[in-house]
C-alpha atoms as a PDB file:
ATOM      1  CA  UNK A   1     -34.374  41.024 -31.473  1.00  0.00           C
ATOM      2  CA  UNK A   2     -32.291  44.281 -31.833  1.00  0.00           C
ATOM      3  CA  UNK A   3     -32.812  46.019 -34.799  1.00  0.00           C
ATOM      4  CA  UNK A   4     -29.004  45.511 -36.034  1.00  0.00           C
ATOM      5  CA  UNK A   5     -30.056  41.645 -35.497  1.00  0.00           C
ATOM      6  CA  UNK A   6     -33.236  42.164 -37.273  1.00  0.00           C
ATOM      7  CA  UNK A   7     -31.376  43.936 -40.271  1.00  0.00           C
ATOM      8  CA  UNK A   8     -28.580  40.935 -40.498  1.00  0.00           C
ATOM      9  CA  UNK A   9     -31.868  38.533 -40.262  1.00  0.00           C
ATOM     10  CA  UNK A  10     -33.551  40.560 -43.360  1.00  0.00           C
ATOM     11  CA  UNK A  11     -30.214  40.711 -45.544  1.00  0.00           C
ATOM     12  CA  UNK A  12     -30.004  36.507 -44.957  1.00  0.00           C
ATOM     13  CA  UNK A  13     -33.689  35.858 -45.688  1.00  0.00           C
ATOM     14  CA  UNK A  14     -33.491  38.378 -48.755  1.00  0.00           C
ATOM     15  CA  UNK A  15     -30.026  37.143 -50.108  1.00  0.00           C
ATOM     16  CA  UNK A  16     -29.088  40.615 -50.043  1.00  0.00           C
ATOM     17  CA  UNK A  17     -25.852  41.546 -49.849  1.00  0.00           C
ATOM     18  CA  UNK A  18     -24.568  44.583 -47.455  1.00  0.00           C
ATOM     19  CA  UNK A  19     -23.158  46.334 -50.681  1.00  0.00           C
ATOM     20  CA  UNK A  20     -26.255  45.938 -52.577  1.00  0.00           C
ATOM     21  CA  UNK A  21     -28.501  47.631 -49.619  1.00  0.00           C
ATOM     22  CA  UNK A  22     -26.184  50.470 -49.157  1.00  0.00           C
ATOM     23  CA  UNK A  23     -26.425  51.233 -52.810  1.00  0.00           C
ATOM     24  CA  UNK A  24     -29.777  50.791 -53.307  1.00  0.00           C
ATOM     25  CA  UNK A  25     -30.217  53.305 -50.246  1.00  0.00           C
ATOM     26  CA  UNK A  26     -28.530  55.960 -51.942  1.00  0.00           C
ATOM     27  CA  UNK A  27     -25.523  55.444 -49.403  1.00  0.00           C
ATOM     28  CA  UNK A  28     -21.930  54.451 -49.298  1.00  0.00           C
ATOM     29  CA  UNK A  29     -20.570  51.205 -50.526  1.00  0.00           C
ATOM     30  CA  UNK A  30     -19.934  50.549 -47.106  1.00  0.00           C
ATOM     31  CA  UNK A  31     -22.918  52.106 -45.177  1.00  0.00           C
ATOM     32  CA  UNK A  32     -24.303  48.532 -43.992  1.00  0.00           C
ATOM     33  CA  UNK A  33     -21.213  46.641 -43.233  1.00  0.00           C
ATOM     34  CA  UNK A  34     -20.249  49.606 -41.063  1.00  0.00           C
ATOM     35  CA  UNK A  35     -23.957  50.539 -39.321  1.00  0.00           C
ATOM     36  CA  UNK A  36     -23.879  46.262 -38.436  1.00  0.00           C
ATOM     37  CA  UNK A  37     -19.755  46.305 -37.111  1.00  0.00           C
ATOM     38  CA  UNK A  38     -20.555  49.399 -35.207  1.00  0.00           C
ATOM     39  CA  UNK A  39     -23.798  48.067 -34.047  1.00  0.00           C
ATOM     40  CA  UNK A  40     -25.128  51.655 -34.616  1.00  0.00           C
ATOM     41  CA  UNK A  41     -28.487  52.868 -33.228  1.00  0.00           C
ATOM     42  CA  UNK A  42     -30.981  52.170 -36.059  1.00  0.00           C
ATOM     43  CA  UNK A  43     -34.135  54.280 -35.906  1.00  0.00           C
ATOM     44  CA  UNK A  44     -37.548  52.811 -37.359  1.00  0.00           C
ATOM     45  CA  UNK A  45     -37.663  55.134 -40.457  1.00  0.00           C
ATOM     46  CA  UNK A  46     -33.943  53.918 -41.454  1.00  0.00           C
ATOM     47  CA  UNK A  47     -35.295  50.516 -40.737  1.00  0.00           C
ATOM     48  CA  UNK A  48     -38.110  50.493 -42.851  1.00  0.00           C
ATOM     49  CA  UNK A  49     -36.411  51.956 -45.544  1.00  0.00           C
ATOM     50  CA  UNK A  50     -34.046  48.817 -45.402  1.00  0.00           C
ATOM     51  CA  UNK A  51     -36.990  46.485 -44.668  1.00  0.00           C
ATOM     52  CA  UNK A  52     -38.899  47.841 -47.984  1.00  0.00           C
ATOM     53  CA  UNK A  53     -35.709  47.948 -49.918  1.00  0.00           C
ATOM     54  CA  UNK A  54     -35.477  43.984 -49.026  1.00  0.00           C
ATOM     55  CA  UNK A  55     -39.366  42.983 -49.525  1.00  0.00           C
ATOM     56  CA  UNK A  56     -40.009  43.448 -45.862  1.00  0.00           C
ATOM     57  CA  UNK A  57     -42.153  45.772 -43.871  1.00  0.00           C
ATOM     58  CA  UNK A  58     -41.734  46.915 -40.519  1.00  0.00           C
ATOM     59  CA  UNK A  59     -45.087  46.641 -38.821  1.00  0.00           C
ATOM     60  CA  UNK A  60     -45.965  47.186 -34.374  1.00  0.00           C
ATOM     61  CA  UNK A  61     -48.237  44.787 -32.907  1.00  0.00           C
ATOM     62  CA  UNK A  62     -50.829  44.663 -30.730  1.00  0.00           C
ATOM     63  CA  UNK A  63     -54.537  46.050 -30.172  1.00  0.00           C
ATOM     64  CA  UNK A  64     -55.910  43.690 -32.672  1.00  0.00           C
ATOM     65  CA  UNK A  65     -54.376  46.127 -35.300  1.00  0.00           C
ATOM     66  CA  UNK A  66     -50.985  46.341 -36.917  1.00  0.00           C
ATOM     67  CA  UNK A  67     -49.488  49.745 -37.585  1.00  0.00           C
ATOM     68  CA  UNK A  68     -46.623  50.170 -40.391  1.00  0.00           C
ATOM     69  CA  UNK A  69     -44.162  51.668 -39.688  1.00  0.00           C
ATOM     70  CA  UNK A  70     -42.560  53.384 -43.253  1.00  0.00           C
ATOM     71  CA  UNK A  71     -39.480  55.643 -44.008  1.00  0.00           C
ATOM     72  CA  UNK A  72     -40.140  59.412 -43.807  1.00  0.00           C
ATOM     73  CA  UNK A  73     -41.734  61.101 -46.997  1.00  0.00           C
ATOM     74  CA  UNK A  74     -40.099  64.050 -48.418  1.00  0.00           C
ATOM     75  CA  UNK A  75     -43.322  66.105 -47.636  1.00  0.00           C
ATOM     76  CA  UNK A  76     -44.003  64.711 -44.274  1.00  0.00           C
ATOM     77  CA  UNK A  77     -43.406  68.141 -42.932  1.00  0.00           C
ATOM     78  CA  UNK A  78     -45.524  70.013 -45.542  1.00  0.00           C
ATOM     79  CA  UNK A  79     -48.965  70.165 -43.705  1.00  0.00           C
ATOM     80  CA  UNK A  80     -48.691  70.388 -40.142  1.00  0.00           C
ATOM     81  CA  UNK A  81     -51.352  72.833 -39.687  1.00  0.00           C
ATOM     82  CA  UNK A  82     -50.805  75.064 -36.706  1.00  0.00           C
ATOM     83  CA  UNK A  83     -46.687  74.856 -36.759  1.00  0.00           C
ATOM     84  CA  UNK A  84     -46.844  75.757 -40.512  1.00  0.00           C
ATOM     85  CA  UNK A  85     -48.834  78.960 -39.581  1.00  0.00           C
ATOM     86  CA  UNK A  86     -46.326  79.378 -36.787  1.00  0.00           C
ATOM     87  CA  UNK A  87     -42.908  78.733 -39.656  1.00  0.00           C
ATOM     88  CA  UNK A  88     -44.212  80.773 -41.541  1.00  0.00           C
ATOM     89  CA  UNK A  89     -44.796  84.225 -39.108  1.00  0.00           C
END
């Protein structure tokens, strides 16, 4: 399953409608009907975000283990040891 197919799969299982998602994402009335016509390249924090938004959670497989997968945090970039020290010279 692509994940445009996935997303269409989510919005029917959630009885969420296109406009509701976009709006709820912070994004243009028409950010989901256009992102599924388009069949735009959806990455996995974009897709969690809608997944969470929709009761769902985007999880890999495999190892005995699942892994979430979750949308990017505002401070994901705020301790990354070494490359801060190197930012900040």
């Amino acid at each position: 399953m692509t994940p445009t197919e996935a997303l269409r799969e989510m919005l029917d299982r959630s009885e969420t409608s296109m406009y509701a998602l976009s709006k709820a994402m912070g994004k243009s009335p028409m950010y989901i009907k256009n992102t599924i016509r388009q069949g735009s390249n959806i990455g996995s924090a974009t897709l969690a975000a809608m997944a969470s938004h929709m009761g769902f959670k985007l999880t890999l497989n495999g190892m005995g283990e699942p892994i979430e997968i979750t949308e990017r945090s505002e401070d994901a970039d705020s301790d990354q040891g070494p490359a801060d020290e190197r930012r900040d010279s």
